[in-house]
PDB file of N, CA and C in Angstrom:
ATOM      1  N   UNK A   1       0.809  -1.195   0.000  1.00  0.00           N
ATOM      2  CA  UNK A   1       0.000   0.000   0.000  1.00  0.00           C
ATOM      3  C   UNK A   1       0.858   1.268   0.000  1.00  0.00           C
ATOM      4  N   UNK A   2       2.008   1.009   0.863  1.00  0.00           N
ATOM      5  CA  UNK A   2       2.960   2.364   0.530  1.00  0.00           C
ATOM      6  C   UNK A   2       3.182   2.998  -0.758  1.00  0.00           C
ATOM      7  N   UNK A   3       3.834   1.833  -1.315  1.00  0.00           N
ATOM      8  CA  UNK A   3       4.321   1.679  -2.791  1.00  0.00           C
ATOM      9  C   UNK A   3       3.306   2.123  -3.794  1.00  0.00           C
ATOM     10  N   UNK A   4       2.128   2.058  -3.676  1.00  0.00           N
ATOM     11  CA  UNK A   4       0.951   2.305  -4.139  1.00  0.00           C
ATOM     12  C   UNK A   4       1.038   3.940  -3.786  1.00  0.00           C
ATOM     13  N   UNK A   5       0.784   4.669  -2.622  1.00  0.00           N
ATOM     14  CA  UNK A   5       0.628   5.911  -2.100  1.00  0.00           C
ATOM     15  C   UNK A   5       2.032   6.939  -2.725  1.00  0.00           C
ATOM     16  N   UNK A   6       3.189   6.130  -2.889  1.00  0.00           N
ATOM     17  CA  UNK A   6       4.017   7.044  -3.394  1.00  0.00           C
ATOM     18  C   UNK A   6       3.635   7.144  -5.081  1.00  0.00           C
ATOM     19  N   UNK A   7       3.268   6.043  -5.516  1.00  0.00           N
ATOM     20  CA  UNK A   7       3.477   5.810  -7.085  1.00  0.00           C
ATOM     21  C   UNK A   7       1.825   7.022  -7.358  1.00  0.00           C
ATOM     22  N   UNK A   8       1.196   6.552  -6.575  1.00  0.00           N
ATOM     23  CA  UNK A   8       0.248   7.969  -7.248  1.00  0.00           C
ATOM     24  C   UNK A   8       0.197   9.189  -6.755  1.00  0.00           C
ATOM     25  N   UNK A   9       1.506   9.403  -5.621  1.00  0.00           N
ATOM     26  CA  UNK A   9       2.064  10.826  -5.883  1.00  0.00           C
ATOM     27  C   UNK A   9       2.483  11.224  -6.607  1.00  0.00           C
ATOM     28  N   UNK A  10       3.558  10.217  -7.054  1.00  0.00           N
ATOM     29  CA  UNK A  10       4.388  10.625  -8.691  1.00  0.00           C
ATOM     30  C   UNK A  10       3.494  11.023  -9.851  1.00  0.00           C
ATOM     31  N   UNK A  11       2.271  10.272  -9.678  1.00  0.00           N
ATOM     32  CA  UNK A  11       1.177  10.544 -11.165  1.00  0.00           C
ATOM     33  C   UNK A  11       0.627  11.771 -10.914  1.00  0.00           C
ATOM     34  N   UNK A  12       0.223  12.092  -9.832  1.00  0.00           N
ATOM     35  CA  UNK A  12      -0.146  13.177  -9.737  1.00  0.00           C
ATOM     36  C   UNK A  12       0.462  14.656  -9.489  1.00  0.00           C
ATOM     37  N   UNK A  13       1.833  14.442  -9.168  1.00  0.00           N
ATOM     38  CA  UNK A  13       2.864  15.627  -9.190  1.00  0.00           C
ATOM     39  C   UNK A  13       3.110  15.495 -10.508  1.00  0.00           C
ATOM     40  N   UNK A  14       3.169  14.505 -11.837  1.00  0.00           N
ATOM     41  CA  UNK A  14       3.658  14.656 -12.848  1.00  0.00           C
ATOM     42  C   UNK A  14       2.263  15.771 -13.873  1.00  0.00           C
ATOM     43  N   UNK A  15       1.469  15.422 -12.993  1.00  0.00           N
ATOM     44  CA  UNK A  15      -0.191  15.761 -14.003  1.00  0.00           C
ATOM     45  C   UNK A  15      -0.055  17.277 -13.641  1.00  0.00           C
ATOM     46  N   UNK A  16       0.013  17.539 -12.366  1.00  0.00           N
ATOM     47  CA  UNK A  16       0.442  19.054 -11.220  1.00  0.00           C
ATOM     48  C   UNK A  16       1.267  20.065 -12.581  1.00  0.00           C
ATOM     49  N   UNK A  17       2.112  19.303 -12.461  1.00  0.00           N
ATOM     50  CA  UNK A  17       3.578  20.095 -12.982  1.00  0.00           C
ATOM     51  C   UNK A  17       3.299  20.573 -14.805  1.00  0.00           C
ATOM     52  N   UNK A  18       2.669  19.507 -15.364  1.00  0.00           N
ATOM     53  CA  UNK A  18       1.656  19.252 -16.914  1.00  0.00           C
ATOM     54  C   UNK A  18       0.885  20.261 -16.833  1.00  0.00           C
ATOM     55  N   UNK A  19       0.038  20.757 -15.974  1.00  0.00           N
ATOM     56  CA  UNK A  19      -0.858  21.737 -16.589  1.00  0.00           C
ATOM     57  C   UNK A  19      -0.354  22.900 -15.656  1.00  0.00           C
ATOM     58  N   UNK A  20       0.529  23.310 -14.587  1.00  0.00           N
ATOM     59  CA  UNK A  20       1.162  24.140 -14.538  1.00  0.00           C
ATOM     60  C   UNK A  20       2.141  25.049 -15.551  1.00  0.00           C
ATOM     61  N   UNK A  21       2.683  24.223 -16.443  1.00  0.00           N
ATOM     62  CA  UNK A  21       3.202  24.380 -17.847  1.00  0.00           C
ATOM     63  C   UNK A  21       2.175  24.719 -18.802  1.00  0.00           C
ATOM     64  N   UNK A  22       1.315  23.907 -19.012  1.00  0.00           N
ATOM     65  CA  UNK A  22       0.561  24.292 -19.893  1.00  0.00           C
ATOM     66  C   UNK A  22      -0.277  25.926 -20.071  1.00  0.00           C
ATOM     67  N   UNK A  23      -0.797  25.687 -18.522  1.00  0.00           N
ATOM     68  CA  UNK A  23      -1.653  27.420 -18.501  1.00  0.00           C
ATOM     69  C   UNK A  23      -0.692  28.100 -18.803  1.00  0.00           C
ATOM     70  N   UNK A  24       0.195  27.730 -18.137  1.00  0.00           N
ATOM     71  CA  UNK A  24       1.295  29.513 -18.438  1.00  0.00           C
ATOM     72  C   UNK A  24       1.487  29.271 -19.606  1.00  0.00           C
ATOM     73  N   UNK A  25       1.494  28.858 -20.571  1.00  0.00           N
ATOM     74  CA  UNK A  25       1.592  28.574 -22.214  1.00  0.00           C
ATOM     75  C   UNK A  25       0.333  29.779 -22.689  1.00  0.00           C
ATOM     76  N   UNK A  26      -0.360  29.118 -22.175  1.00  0.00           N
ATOM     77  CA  UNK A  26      -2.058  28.924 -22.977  1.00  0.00           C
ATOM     78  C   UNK A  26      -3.009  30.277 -22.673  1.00  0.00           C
ATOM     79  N   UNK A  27      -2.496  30.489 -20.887  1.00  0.00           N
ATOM     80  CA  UNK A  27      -2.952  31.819 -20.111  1.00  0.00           C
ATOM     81  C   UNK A  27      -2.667  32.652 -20.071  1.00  0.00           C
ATOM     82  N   UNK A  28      -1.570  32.265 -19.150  1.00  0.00           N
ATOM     83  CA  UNK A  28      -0.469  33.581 -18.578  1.00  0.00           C
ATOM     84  C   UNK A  28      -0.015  34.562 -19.298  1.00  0.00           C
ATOM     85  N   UNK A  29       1.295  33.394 -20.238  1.00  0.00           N
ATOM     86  CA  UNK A  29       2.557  34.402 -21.114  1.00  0.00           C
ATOM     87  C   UNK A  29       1.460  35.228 -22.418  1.00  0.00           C
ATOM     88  N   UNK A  30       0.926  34.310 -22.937  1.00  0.00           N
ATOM     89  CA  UNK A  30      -0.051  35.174 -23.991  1.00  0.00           C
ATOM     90  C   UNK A  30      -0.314  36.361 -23.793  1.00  0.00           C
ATOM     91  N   UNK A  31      -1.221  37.033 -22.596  1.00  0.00           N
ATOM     92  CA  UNK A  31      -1.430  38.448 -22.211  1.00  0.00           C
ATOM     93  C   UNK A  31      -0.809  39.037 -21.742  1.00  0.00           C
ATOM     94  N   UNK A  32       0.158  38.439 -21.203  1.00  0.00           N
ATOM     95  CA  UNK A  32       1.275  38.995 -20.066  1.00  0.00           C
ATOM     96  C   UNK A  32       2.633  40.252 -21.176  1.00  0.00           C
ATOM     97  N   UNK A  33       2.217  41.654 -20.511  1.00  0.00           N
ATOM     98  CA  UNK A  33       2.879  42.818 -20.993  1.00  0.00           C
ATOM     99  C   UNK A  33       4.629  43.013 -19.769  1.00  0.00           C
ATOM    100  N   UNK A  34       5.452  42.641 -20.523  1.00  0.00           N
ATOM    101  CA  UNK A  34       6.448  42.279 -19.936  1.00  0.00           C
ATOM    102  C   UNK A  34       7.757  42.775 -20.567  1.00  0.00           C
ATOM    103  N   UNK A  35       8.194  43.777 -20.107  1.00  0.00           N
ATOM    104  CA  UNK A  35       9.391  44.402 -20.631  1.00  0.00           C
ATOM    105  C   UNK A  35      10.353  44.505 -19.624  1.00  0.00           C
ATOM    106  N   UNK A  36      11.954  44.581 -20.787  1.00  0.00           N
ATOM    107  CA  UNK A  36      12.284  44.497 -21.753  1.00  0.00           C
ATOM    108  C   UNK A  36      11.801  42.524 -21.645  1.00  0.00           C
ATOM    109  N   UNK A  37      12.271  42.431 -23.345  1.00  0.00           N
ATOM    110  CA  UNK A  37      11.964  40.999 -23.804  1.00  0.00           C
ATOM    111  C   UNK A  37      12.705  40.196 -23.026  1.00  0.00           C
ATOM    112  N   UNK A  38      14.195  40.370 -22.595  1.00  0.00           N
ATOM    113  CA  UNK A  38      14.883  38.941 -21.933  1.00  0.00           C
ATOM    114  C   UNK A  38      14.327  38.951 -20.911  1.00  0.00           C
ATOM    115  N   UNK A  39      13.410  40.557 -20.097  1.00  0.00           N
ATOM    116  CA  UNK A  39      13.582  40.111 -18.817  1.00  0.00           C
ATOM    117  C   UNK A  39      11.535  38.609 -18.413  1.00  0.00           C
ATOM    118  N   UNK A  40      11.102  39.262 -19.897  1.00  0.00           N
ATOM    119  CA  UNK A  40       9.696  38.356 -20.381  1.00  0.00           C
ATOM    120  C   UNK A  40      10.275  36.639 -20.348  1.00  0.00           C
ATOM    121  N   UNK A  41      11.690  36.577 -21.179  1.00  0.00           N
ATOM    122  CA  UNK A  41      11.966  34.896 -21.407  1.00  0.00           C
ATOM    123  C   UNK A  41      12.569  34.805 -19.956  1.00  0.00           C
ATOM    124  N   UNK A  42      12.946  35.547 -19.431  1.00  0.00           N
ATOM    125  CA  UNK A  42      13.990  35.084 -18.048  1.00  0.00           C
ATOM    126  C   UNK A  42      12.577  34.633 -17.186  1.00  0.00           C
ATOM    127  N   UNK A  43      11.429  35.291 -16.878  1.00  0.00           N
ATOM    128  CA  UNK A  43      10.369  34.922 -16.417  1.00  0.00           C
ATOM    129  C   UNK A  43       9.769  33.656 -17.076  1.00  0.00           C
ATOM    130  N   UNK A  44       9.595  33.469 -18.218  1.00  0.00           N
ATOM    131  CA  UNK A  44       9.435  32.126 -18.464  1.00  0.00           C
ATOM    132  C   UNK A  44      10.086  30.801 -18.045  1.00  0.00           C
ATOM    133  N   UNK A  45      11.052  31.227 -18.921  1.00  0.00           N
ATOM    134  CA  UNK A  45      11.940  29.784 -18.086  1.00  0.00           C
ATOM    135  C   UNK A  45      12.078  29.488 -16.674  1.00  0.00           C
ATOM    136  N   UNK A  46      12.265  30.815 -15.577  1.00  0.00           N
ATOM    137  CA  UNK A  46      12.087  30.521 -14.028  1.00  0.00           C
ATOM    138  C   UNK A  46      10.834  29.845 -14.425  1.00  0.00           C
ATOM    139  N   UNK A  47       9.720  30.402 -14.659  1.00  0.00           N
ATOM    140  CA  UNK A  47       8.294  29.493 -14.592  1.00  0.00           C
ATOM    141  C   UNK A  47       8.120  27.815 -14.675  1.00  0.00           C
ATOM    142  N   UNK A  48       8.968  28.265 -15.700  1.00  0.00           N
ATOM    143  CA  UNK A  48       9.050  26.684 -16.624  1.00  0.00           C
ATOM    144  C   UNK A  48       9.842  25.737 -15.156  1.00  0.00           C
ATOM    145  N   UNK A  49      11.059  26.144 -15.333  1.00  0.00           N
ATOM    146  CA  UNK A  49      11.813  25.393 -14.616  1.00  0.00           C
ATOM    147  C   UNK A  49      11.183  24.607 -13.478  1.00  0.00           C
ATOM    148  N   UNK A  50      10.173  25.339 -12.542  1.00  0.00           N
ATOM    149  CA  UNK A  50       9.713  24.750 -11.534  1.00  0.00           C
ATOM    150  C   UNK A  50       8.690  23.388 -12.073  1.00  0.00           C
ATOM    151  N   UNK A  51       8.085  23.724 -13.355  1.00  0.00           N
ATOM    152  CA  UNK A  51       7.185  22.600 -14.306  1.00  0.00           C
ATOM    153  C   UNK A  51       8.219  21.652 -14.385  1.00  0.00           C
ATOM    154  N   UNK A  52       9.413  21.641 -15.138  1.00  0.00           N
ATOM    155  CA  UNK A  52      10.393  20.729 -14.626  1.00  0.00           C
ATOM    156  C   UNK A  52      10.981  19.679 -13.302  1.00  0.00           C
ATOM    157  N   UNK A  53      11.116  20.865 -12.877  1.00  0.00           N
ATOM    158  CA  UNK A  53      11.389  20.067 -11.700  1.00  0.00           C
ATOM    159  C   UNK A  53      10.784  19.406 -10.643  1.00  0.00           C
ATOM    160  N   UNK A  54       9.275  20.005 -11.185  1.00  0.00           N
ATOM    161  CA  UNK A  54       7.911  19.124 -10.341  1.00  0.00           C
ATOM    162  C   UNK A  54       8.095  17.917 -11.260  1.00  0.00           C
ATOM    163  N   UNK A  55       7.970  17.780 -12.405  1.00  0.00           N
ATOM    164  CA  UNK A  55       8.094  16.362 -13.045  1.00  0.00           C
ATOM    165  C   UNK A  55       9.173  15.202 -13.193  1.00  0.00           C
ATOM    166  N   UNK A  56      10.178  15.732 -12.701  1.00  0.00           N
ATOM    167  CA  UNK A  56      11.616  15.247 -11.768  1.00  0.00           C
ATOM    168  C   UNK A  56      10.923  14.735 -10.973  1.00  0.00           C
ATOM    169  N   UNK A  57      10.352  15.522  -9.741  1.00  0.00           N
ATOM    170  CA  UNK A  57      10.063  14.765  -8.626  1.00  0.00           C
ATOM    171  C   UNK A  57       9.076  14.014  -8.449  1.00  0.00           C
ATOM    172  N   UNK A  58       8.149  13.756  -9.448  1.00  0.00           N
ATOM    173  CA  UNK A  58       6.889  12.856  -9.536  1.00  0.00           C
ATOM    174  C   UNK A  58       7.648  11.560 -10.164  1.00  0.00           C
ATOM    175  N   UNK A  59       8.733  11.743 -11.023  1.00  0.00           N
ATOM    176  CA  UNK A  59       9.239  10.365 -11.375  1.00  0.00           C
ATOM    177  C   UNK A  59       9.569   9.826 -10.639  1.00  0.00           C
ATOM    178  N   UNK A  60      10.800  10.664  -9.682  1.00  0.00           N
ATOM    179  CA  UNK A  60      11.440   9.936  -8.168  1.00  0.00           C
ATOM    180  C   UNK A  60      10.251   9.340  -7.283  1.00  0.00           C
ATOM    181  N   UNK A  61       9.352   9.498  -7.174  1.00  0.00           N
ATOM    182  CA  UNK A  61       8.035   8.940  -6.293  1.00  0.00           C
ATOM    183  C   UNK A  61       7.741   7.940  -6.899  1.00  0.00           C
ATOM    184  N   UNK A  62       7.753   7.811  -8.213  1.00  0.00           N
ATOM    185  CA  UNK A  62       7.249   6.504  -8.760  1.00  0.00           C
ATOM    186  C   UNK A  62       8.281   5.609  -9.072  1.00  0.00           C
ATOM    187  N   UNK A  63       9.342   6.301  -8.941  1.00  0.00           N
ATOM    188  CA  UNK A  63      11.135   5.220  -8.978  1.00  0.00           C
ATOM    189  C   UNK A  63      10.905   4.952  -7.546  1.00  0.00           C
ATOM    190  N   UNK A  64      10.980   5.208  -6.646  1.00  0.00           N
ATOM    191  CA  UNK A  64      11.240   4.914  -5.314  1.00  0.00           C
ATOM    192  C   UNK A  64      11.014   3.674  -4.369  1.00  0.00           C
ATOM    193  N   UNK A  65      10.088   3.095  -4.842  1.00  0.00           N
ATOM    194  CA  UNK A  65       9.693   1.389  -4.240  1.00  0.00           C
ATOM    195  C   UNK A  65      10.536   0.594  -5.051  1.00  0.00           C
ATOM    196  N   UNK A  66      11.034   1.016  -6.101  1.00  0.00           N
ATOM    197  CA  UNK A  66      11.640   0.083  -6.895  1.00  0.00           C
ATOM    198  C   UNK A  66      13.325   0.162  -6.325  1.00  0.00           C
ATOM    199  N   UNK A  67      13.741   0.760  -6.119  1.00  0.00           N
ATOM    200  CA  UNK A  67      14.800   1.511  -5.436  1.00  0.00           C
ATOM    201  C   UNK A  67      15.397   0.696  -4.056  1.00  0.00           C
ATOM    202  N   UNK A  68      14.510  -0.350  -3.444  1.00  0.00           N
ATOM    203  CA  UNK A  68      14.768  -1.432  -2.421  1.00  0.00           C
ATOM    204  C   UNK A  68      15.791  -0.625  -0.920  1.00  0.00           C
ATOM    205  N   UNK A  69      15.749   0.757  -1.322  1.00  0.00           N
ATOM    206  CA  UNK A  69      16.601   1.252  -0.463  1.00  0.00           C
ATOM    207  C   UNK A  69      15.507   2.451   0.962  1.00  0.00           C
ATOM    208  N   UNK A  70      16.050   2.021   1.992  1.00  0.00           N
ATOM    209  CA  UNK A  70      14.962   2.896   2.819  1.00  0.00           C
ATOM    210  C   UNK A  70      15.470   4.107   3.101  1.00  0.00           C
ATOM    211  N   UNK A  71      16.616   4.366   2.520  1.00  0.00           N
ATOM    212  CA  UNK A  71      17.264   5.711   2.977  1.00  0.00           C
ATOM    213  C   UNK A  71      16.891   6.553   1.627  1.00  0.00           C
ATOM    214  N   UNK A  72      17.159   6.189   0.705  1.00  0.00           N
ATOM    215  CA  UNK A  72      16.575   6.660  -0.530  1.00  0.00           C
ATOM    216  C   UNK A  72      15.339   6.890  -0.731  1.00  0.00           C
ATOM    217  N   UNK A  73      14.167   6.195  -0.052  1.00  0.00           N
ATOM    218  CA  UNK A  73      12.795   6.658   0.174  1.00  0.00           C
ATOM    219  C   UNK A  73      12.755   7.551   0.444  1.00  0.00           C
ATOM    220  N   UNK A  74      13.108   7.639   1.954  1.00  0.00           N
ATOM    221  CA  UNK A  74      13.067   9.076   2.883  1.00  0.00           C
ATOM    222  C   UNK A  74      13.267  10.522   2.017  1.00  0.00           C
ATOM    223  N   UNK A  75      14.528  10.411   1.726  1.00  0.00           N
ATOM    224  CA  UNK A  75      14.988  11.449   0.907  1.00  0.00           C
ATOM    225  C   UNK A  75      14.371  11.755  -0.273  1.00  0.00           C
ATOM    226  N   UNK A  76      13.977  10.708  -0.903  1.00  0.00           N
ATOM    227  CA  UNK A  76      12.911  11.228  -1.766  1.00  0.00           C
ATOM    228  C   UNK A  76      11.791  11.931  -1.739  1.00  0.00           C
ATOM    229  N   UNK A  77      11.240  11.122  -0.328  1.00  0.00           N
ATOM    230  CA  UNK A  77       9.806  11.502   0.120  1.00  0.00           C
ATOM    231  C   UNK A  77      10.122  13.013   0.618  1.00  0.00           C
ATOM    232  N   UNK A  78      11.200  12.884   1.648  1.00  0.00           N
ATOM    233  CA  UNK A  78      11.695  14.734   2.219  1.00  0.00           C
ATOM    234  C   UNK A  78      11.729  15.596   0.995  1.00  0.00           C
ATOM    235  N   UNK A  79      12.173  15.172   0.170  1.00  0.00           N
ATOM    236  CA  UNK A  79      12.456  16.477  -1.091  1.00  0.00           C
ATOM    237  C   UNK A  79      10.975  16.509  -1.304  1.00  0.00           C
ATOM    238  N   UNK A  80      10.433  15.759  -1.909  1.00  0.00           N
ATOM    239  CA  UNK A  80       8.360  16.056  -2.275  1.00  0.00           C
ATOM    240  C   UNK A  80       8.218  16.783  -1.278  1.00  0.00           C
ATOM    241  N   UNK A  81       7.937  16.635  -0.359  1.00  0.00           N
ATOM    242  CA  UNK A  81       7.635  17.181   0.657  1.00  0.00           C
ATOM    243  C   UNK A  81       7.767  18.469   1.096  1.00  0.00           C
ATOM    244  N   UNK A  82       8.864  18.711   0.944  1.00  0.00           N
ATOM    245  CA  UNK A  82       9.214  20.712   1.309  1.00  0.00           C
ATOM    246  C   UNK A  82       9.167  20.766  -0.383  1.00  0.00           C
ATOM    247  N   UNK A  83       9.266  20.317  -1.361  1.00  0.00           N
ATOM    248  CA  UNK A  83       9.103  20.978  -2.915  1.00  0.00           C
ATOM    249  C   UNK A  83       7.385  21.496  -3.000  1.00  0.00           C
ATOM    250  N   UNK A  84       7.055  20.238  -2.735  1.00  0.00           N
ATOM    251  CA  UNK A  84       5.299  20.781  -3.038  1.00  0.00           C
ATOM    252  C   UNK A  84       4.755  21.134  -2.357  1.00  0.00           C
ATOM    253  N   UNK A  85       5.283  20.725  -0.855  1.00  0.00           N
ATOM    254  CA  UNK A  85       4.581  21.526   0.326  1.00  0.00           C
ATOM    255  C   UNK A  85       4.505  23.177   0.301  1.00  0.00           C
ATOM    256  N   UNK A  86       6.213  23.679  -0.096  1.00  0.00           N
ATOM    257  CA  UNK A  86       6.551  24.853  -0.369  1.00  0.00           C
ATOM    258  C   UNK A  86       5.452  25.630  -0.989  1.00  0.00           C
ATOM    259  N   UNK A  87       5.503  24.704  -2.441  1.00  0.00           N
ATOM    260  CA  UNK A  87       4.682  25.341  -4.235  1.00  0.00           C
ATOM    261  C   UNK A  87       2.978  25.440  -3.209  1.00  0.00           C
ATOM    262  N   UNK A  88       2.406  24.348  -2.631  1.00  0.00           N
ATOM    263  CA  UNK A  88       1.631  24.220  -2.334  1.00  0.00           C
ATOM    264  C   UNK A  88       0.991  25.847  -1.254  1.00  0.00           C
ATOM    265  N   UNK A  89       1.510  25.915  -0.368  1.00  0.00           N
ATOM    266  CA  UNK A  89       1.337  27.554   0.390  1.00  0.00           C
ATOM    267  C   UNK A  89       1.510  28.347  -0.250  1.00  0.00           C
ATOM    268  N   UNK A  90       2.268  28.789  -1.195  1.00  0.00           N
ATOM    269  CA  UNK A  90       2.848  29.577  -1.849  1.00  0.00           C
ATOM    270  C   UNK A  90       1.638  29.838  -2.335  1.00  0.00           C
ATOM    271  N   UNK A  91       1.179  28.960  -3.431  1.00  0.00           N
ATOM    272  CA  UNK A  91      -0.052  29.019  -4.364  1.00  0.00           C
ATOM    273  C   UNK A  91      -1.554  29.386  -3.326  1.00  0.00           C
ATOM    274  N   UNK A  92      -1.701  28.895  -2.060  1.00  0.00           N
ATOM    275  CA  UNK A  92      -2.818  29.066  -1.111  1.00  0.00           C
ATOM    276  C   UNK A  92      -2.704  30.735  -0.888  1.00  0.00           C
ATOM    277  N   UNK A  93      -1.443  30.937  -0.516  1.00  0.00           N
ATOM    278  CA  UNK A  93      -1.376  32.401   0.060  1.00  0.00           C
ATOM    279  C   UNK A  93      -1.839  33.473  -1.218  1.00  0.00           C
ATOM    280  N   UNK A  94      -1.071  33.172  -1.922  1.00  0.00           N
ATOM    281  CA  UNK A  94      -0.823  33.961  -3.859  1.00  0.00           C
ATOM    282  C   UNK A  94      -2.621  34.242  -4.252  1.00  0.00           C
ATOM    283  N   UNK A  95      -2.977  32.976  -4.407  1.00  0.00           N
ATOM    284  CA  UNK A  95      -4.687  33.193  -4.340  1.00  0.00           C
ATOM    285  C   UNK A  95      -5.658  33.070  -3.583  1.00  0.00           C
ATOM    286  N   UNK A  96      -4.920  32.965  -2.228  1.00  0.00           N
ATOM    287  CA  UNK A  96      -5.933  32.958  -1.202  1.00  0.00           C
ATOM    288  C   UNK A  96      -7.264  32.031  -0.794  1.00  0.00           C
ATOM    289  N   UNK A  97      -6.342  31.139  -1.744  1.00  0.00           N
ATOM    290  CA  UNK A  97      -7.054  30.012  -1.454  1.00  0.00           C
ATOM    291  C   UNK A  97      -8.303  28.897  -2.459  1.00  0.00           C
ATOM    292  N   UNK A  98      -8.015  29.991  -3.528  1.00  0.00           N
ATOM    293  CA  UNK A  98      -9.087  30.083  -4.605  1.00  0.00           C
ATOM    294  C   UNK A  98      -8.552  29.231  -5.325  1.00  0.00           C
ATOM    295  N   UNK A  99      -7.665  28.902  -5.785  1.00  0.00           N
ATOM    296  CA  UNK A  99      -7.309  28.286  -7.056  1.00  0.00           C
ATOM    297  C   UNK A  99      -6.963  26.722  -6.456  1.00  0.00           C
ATOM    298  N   UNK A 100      -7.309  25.939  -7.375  1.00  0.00           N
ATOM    299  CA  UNK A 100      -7.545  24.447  -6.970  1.00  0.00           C
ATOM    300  C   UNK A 100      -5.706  23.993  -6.972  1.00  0.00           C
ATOM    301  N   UNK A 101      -4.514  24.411  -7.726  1.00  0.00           N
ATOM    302  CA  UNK A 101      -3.833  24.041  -7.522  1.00  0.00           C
ATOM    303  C   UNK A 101      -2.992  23.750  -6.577  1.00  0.00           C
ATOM    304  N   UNK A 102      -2.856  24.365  -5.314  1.00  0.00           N
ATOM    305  CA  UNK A 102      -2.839  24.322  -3.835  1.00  0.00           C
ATOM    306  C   UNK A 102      -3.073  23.146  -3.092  1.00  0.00           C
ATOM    307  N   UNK A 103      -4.135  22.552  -3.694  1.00  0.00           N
ATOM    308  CA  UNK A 103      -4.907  21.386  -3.013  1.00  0.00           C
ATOM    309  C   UNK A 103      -4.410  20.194  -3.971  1.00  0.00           C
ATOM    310  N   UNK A 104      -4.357  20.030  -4.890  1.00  0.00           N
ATOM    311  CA  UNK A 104      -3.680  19.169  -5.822  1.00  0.00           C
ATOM    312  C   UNK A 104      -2.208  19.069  -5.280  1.00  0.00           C
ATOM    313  N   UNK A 105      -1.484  19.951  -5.262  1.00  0.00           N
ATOM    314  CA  UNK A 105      -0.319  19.943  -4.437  1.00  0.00           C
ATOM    315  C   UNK A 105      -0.170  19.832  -3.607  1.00  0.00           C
ATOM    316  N   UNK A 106      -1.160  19.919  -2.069  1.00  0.00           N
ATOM    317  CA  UNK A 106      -1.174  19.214  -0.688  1.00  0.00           C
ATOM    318  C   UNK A 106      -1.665  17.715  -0.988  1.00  0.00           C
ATOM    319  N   UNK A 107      -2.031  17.654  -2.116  1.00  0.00           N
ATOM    320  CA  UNK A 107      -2.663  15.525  -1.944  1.00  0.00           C
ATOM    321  C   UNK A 107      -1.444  14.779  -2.385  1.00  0.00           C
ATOM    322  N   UNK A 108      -0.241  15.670  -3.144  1.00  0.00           N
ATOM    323  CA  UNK A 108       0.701  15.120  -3.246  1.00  0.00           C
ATOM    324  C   UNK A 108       1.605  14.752  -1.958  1.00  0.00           C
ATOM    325  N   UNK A 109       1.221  15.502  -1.376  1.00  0.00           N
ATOM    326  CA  UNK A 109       2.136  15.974  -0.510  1.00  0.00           C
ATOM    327  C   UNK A 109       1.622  14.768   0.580  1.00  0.00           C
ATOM    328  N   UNK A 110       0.392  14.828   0.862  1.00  0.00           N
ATOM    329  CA  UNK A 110      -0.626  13.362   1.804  1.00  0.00           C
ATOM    330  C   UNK A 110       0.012  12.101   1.578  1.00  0.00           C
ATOM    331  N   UNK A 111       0.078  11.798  -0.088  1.00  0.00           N
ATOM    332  CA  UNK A 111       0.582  10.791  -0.462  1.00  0.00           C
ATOM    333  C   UNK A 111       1.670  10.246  -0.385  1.00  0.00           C
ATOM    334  N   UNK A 112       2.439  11.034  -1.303  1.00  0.00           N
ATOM    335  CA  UNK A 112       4.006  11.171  -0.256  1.00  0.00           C
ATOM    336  C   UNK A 112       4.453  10.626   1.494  1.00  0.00           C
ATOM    337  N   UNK A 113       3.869  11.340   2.283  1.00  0.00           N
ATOM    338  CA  UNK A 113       3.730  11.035   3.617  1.00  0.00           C
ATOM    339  C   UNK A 113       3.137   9.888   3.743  1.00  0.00           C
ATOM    340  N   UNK A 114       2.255   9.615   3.389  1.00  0.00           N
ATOM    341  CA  UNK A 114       1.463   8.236   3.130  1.00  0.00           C
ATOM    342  C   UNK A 114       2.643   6.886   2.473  1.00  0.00           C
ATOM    343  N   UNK A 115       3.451   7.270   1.531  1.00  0.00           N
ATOM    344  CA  UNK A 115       4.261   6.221   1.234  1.00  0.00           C
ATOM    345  C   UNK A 115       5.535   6.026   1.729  1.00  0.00           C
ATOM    346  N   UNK A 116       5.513   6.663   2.855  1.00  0.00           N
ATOM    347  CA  UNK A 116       6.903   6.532   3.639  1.00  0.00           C
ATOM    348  C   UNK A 116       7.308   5.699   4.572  1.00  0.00           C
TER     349      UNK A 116
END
């Protein structure tokens, strides 16, 4: 059941991180009046990067039972944990609570804890 609780953290930090990328594609950068231009792409890519590196860490959740190692869990599970926990407040405070991504990012975060 652990193994289970981490592996659909990973699916769901990977889905998190997927349409975090996507809106800012589709939403954000489109309307977004942003000068000069590098300082518009320098804001993207920070954006991006975190879409990245949420999907880094949804793989490690779903590598991690396979991994036979209990120290390597932990550490896996610790990094999810302050990564999305972090993204997760961040996003609660930012919209105050309104926007569903917050909560998608605390069930990662359940799960995670749940597969440890």
């Amino acid at each position: 059941m652990r193994d289970l609780a981490l592996q659909a953290a990973g699916v769901l930090a990977i889905a998190v991180a997927l349409m975090h990328g996507v809106i800012a594609e589709r939403r954000v950068f489109p309307g977004a009046r942003i000068e000069p231009g590098w300082t518009r792409r320098l804001l993207r890519m920070v954006w991006q990067a975190s879409t990245v590196d949420w999907v880094v860490v949804g793989a490690l959740l779903i590598a991690a039972p396979g991994l036979d190692s209990p120290t390597a869990r932990q550490w896996i599970v610790g990094a999810a944990v302050v990564i999305y926990g972090y993204a997760a407040a961040g996003n609660a405070m930012a919209t105050r609570g309104r926007h569903v991504g917050w909560v998608l990012m605390a069930v990662v975060v359940a799960l995670a804890l749940a597969g440890l």
